[in-house]
C-alpha atoms as a PDB file:
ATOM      1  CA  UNK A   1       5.685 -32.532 -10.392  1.00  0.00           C
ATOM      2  CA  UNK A   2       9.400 -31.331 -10.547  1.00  0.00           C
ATOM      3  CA  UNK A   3       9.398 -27.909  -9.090  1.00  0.00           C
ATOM      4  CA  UNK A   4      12.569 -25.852  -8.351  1.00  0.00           C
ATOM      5  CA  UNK A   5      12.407 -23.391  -5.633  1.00  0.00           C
ATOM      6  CA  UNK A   6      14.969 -20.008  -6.642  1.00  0.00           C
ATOM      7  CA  UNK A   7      16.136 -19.076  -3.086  1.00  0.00           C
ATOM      8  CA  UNK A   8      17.063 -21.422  -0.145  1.00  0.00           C
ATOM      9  CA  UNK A   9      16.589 -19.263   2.552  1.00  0.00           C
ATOM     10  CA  UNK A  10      13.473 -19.531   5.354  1.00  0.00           C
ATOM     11  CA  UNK A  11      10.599 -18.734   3.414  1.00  0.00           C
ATOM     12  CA  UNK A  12      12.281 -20.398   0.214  1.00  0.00           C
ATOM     13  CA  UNK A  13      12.583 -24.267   2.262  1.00  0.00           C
ATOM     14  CA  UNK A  14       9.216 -23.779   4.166  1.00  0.00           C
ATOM     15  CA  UNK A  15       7.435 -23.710   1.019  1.00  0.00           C
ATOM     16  CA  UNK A  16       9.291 -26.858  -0.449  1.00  0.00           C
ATOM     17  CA  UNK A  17       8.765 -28.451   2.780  1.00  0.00           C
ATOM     18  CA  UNK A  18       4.907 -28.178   1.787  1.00  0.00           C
ATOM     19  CA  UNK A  19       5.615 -29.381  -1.491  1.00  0.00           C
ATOM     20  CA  UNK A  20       7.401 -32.308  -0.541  1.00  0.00           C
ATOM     21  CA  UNK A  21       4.917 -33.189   1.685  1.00  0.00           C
ATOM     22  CA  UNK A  22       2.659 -32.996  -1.121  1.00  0.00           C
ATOM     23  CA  UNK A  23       4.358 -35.603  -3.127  1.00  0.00           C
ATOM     24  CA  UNK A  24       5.972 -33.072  -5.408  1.00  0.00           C
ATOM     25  CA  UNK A  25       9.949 -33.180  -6.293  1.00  0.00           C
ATOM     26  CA  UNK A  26      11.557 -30.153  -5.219  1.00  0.00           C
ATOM     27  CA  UNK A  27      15.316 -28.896  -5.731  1.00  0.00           C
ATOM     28  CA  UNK A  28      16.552 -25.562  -4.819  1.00  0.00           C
ATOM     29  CA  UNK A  29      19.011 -22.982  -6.250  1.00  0.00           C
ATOM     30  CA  UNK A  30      20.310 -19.834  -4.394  1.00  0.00           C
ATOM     31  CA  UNK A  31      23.386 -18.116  -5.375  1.00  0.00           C
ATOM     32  CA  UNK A  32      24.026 -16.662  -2.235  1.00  0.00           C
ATOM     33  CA  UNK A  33      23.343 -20.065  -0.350  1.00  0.00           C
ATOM     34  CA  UNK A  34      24.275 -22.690  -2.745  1.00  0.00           C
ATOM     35  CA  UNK A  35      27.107 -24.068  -5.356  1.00  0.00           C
ATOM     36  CA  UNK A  36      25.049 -25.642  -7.900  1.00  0.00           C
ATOM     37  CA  UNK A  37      24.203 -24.648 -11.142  1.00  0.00           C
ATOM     38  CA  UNK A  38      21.032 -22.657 -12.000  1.00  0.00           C
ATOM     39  CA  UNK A  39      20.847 -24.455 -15.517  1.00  0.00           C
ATOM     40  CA  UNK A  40      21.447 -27.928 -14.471  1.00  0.00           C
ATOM     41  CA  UNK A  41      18.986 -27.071 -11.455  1.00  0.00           C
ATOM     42  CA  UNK A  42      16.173 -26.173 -14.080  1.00  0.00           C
ATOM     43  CA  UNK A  43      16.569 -29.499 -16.440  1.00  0.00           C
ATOM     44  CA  UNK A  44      13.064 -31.059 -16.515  1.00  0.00           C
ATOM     45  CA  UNK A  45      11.582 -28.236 -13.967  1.00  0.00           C
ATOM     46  CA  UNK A  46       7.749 -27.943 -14.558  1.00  0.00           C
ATOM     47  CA  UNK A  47       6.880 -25.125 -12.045  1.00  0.00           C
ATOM     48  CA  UNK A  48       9.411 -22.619 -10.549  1.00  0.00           C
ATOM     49  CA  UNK A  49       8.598 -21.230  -7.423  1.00  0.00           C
ATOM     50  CA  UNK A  50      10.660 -17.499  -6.685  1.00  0.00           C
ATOM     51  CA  UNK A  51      11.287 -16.773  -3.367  1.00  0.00           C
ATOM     52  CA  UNK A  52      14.566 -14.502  -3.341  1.00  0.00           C
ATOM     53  CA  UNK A  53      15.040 -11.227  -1.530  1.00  0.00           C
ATOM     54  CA  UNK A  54      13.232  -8.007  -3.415  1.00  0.00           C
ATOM     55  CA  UNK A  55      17.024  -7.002  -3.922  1.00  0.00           C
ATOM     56  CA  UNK A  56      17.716 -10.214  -6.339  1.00  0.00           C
ATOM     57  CA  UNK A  57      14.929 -10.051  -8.553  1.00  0.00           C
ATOM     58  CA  UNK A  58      15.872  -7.896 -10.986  1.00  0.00           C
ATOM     59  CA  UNK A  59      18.989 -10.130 -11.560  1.00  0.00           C
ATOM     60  CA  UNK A  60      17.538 -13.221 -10.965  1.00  0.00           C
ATOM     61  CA  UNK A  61      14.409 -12.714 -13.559  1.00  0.00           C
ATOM     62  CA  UNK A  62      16.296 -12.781 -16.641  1.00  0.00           C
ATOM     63  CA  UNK A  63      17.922 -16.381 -16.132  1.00  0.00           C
ATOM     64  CA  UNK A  64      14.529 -17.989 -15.698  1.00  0.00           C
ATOM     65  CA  UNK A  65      12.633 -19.599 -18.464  1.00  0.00           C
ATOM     66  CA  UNK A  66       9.805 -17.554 -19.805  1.00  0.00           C
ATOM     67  CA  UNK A  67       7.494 -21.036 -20.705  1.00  0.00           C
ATOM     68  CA  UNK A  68       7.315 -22.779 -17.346  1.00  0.00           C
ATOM     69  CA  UNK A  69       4.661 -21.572 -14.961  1.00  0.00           C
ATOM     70  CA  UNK A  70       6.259 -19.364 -12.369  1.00  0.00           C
ATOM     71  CA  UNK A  71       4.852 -18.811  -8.824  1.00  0.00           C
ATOM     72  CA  UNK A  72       6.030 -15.436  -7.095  1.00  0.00           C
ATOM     73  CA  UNK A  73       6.021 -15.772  -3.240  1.00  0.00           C
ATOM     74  CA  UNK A  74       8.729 -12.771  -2.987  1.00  0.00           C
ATOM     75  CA  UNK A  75       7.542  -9.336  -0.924  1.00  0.00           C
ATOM     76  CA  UNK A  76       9.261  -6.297  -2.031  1.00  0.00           C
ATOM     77  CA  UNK A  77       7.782  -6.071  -5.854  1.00  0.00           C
ATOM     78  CA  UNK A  78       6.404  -2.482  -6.867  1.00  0.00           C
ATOM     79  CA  UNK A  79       6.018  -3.364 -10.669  1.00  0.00           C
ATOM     80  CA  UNK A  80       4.185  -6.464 -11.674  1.00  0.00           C
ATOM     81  CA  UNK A  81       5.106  -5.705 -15.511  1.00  0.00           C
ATOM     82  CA  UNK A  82       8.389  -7.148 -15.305  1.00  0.00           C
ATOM     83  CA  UNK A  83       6.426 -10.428 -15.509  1.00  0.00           C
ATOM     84  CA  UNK A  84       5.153  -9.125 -18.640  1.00  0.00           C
ATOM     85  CA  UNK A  85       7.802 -11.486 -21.069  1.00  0.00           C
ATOM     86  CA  UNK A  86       6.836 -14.840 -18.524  1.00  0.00           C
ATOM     87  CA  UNK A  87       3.548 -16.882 -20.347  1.00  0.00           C
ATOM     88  CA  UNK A  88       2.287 -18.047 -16.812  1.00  0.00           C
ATOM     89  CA  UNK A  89       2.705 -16.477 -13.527  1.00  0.00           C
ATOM     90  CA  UNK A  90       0.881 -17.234 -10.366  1.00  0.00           C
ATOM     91  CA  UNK A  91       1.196 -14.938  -7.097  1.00  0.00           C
ATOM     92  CA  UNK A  92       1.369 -16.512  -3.612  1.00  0.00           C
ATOM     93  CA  UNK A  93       1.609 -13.860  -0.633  1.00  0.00           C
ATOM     94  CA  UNK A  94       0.385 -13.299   2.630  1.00  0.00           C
ATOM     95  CA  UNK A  95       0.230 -13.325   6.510  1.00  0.00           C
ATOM     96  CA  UNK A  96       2.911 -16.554   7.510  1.00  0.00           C
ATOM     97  CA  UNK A  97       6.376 -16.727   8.744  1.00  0.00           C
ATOM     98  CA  UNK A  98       8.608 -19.285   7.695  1.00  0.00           C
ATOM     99  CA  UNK A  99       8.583 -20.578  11.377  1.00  0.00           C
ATOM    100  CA  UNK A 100       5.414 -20.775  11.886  1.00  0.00           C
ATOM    101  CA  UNK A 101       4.656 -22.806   8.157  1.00  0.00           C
ATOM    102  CA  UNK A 102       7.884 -25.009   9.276  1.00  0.00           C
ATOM    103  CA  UNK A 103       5.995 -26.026  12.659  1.00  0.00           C
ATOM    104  CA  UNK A 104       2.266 -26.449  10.361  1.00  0.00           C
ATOM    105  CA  UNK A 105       1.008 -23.898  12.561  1.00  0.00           C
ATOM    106  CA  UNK A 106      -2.466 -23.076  10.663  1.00  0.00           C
ATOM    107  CA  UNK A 107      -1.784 -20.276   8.172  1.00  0.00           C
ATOM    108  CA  UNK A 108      -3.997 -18.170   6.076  1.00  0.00           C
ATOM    109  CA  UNK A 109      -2.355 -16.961   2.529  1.00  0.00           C
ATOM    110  CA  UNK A 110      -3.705 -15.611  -0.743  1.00  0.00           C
ATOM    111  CA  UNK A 111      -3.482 -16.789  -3.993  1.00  0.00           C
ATOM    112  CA  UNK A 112      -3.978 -15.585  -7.699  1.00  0.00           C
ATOM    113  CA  UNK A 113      -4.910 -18.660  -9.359  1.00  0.00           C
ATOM    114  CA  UNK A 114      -6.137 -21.901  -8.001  1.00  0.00           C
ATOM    115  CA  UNK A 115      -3.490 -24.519  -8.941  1.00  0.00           C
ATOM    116  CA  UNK A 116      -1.741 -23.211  -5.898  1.00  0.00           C
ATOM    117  CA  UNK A 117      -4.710 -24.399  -3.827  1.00  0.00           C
ATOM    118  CA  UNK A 118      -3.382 -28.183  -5.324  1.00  0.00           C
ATOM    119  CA  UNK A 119       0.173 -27.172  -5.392  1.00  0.00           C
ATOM    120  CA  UNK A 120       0.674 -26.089  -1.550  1.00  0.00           C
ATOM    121  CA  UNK A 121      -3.086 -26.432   0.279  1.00  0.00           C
ATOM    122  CA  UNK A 122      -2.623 -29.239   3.287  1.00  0.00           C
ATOM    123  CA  UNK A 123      -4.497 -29.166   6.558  1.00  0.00           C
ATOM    124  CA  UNK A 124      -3.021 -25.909   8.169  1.00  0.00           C
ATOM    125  CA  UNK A 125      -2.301 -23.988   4.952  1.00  0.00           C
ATOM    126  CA  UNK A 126      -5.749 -22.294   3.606  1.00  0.00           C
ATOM    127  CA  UNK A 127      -6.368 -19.873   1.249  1.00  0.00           C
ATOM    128  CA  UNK A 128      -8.541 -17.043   0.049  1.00  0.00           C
ATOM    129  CA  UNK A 129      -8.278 -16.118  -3.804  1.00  0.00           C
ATOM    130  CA  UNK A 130      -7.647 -12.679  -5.572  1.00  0.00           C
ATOM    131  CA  UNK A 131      -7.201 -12.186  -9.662  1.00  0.00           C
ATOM    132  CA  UNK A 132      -5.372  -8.986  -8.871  1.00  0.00           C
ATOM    133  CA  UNK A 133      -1.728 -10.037  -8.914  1.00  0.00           C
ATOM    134  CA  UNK A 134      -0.292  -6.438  -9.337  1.00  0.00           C
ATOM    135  CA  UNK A 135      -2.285  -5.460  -6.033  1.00  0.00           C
ATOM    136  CA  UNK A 136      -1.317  -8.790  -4.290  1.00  0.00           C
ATOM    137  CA  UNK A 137       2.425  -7.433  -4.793  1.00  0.00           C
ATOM    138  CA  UNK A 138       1.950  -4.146  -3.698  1.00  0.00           C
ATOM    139  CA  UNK A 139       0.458  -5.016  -0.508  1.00  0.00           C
ATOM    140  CA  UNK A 140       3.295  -7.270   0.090  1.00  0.00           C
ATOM    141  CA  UNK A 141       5.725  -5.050  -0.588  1.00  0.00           C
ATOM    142  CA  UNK A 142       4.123  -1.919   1.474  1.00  0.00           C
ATOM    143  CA  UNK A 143       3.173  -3.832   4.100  1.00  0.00           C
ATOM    144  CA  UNK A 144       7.191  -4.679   5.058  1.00  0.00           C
ATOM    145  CA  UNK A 145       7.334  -0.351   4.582  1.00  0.00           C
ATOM    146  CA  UNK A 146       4.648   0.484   7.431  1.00  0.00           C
ATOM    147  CA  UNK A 147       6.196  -2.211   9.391  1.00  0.00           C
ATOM    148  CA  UNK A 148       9.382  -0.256   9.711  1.00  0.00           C
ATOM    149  CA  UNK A 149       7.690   3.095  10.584  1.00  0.00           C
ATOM    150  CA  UNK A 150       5.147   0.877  13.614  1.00  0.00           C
ATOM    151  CA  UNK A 151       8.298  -0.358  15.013  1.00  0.00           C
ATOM    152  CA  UNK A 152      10.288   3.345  14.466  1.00  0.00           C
ATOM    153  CA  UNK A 153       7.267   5.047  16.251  1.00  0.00           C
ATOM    154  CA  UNK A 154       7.633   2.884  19.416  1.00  0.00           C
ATOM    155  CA  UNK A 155       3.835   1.520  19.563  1.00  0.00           C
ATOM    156  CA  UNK A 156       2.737  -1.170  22.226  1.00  0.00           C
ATOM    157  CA  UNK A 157       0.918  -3.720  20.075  1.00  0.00           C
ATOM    158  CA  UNK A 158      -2.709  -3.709  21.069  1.00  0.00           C
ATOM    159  CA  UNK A 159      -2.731  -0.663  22.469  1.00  0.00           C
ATOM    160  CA  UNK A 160      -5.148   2.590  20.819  1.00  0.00           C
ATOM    161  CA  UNK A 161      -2.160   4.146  19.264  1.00  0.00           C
ATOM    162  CA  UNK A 162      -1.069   0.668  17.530  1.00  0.00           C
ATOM    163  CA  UNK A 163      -4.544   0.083  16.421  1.00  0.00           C
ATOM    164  CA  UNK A 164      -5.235   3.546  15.245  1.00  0.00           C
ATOM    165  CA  UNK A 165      -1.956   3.361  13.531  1.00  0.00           C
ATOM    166  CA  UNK A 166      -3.109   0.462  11.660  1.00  0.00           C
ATOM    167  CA  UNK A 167      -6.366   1.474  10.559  1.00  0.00           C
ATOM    168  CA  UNK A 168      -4.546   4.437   9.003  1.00  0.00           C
ATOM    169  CA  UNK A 169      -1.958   2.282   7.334  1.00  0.00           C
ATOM    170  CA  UNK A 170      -4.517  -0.139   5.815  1.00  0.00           C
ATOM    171  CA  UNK A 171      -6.100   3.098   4.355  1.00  0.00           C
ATOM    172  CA  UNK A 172      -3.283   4.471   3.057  1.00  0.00           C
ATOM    173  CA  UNK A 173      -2.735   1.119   0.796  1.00  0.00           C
ATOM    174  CA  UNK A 174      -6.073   1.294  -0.396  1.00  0.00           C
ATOM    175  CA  UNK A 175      -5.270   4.472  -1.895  1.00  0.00           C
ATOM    176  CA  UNK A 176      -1.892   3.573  -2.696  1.00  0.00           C
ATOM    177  CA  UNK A 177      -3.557   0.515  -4.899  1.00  0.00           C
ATOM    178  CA  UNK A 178      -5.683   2.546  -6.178  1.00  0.00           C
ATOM    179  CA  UNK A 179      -3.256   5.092  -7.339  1.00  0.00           C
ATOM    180  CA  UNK A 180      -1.152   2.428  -9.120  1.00  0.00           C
ATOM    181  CA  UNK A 181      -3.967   0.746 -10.870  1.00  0.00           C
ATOM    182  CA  UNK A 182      -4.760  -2.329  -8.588  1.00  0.00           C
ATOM    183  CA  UNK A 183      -7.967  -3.456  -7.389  1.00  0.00           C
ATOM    184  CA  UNK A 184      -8.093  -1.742  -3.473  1.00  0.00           C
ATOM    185  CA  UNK A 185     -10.245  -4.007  -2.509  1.00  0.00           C
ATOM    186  CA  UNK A 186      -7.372  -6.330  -2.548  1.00  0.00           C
ATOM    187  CA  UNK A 187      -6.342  -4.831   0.794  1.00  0.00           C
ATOM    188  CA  UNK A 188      -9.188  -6.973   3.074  1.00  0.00           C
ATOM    189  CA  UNK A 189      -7.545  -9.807   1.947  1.00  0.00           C
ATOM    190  CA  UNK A 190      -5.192 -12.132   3.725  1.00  0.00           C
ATOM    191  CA  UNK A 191      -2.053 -10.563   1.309  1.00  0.00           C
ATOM    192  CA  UNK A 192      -2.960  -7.100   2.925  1.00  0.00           C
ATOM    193  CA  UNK A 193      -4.482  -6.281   5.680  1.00  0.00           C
ATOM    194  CA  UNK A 194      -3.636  -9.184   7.735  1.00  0.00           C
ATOM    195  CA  UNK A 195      -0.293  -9.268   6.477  1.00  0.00           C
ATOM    196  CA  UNK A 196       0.120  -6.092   7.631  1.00  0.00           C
ATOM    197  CA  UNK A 197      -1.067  -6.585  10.990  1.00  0.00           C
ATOM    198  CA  UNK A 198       1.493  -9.682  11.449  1.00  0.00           C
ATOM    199  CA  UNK A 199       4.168  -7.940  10.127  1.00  0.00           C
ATOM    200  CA  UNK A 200       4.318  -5.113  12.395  1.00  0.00           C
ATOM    201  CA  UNK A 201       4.979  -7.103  15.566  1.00  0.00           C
ATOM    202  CA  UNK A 202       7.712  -9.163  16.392  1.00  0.00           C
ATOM    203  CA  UNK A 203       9.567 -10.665  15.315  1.00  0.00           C
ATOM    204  CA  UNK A 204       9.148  -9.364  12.253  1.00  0.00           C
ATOM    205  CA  UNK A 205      12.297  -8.137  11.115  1.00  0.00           C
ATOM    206  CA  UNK A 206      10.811  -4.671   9.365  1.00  0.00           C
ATOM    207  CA  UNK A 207       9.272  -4.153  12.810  1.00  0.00           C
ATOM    208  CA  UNK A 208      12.446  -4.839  14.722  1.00  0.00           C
ATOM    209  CA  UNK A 209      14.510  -2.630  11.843  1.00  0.00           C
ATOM    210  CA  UNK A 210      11.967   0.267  12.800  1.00  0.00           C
ATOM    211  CA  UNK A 211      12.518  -0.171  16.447  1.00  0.00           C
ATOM    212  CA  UNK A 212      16.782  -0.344  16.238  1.00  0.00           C
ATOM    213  CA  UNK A 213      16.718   2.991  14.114  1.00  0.00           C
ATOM    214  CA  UNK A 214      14.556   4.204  16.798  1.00  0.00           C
ATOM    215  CA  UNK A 215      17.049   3.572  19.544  1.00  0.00           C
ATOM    216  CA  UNK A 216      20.102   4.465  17.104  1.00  0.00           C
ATOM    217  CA  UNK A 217      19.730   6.016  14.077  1.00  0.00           C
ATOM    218  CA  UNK A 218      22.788   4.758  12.343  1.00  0.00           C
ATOM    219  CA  UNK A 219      21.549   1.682  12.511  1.00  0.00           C
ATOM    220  CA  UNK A 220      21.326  -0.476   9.104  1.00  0.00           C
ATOM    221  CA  UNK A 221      20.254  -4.054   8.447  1.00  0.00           C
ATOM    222  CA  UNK A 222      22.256  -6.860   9.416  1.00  0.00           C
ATOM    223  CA  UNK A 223      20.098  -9.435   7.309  1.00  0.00           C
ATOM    224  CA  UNK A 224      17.211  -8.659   4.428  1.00  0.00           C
ATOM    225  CA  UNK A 225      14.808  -5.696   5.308  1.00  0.00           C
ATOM    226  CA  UNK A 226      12.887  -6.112   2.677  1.00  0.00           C
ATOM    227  CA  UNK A 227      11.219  -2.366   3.785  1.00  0.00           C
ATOM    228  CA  UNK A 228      14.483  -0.822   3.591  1.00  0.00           C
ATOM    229  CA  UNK A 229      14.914  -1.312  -0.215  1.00  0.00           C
ATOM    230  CA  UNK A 230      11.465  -0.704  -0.829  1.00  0.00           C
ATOM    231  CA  UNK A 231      12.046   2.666   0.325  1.00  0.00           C
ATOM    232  CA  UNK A 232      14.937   2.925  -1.875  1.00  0.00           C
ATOM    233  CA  UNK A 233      12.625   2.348  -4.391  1.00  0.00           C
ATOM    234  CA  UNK A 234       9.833   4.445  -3.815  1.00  0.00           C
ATOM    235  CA  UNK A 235      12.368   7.377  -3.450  1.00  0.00           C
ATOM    236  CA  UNK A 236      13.686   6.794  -7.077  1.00  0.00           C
ATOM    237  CA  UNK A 237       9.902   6.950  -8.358  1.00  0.00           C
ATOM    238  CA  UNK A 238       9.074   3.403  -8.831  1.00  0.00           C
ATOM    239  CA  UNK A 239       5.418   3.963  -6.904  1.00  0.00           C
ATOM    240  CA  UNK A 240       2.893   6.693  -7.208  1.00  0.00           C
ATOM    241  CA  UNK A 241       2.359   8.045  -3.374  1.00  0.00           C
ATOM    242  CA  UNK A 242      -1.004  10.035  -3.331  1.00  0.00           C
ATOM    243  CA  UNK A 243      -1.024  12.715  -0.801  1.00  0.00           C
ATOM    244  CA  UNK A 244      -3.612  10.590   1.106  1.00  0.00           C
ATOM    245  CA  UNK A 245      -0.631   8.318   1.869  1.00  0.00           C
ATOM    246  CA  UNK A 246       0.747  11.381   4.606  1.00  0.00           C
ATOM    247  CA  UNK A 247       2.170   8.280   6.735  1.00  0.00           C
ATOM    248  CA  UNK A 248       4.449   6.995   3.539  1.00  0.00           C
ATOM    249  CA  UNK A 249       5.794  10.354   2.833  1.00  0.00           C
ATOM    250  CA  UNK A 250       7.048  11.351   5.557  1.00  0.00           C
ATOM    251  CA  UNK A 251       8.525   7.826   6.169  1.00  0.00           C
ATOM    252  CA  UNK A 252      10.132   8.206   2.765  1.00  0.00           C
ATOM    253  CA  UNK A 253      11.247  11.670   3.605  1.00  0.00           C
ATOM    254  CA  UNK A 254      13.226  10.237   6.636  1.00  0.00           C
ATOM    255  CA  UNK A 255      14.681   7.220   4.859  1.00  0.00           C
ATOM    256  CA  UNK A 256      16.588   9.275   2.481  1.00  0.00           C
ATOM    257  CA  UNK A 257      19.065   9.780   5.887  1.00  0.00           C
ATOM    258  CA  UNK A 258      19.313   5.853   5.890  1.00  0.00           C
ATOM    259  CA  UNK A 259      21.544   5.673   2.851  1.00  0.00           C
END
């Protein structure tokens, strides 16, 4: 199959790694990263795979064809209806760094449909399935937010506060799935709850972000945060934040001095 990856960065080549490994035919077009052209990139593409930054989605959507199955692997989307105008679109998401996929250390992901099972399943890539999309995005994209705050409150991983602290996380995105018409259940899977749990340790760099504003609080991202535009986000309404989620407000209460 001729698939074209949009984004070269980590994430971006480990999944074409997969894919070439698979036998598939992969090319690649980032316009932060790379020279080529987006339309001669897409000639004869039969699957596109997106995989840039939360920041370059809303500019990157509208140059993609609407008829060619899409797979979304980027975390950082609050609003699954801007897929609304694409005919097929397929979710990846989930617990792996682009490291750890690069070195085929075993990795657990989810997936919304189960071509992707074909597409990028080899013997240390497994899956468990959801058909909740719009929650499988959510949890990717909050996950990255209470990432930031473990890492700005200074826990020890493994230690009762840490733990605690996640427990109350993984609540609060049951709720907050709940509130914006997802499944919540969606949460136990590998997209949420485990995702979360890998993501706030390092070297996650939402964790590390958390623990730099910590120590200085002029600190801002060197590289993509994907948590620190989510917040952006969240402030200008783009999520409904129950007052369950007591965690997520006040994080989004201090983030407004991030600007």
């Amino acid at each position: 199959m001729n698939i074209v990856i949009i984004g070269a960065g980590a994430f971006g080549t480990a999944l074409g790694q997969i894919l070439v490994e698979n036998g598939h035919s992969v090319k690649y077009y980032d316009p932060f990263l790379l020279k080529n052209s987006l339309q001669d990139t897409l000639q004869d593409a039969e699957l596109v795979v997106l995989a840039v930054p939360s920041a370059a989605v809303d500019e990157t959507l509208p140059k993609l064809p609407k008829d060619v199955p899409l797979v979304v692997t980027t975390k950082g989307i609050l609003n699954y209806e801007i897929f609304k105008n694409f005919k097929d679109v397929m979710v990846l998401s989930g617990p792996g760094f682009a490291d750890d996929i690069k070195a085929h250390k075993h990795t657990f992901l989810t997936i919304s449909d189960k071509r992707l099972d074909k597409l990028f399943g080899t013997d240390y890539i497994t899956f468990d399935y959801s058909d909740d999309p719009k929650g499988m995005l959510l949890c990717g994209a909050l996950k990255n937010v209470y990432a930031i705050l473990a890492g700005l409150s200074g826990f020890e991983p493994d230690s009762f506060e840490y733990n605690d602290y996640l427990t109350h996380a993984t609540r609060e995105m049951y709720d907050l799935l709940k509130a914006n018409g997802a499944d919540p259940e969606t949460v136990w899977l590998a997209c949420g709850k485990s995702d979360l749990i890998l993501t706030c340790s390092p070297p996650s760099r939402n964790f590390e972000f958390g623990q730099k504003i910590r120590k200085n609080p002029n600190s801002r991202p060197e590289k993509t945060v994907e948590g620190f535009t989510i917040l952006k986000k969240i402030r200008a309404g783009e999520l409904i934040v129950p007052d369950s989620a007591k965690l997520l407000k006040g994080l989004v209460e201090r983030s407004a001095k991030w600007d």
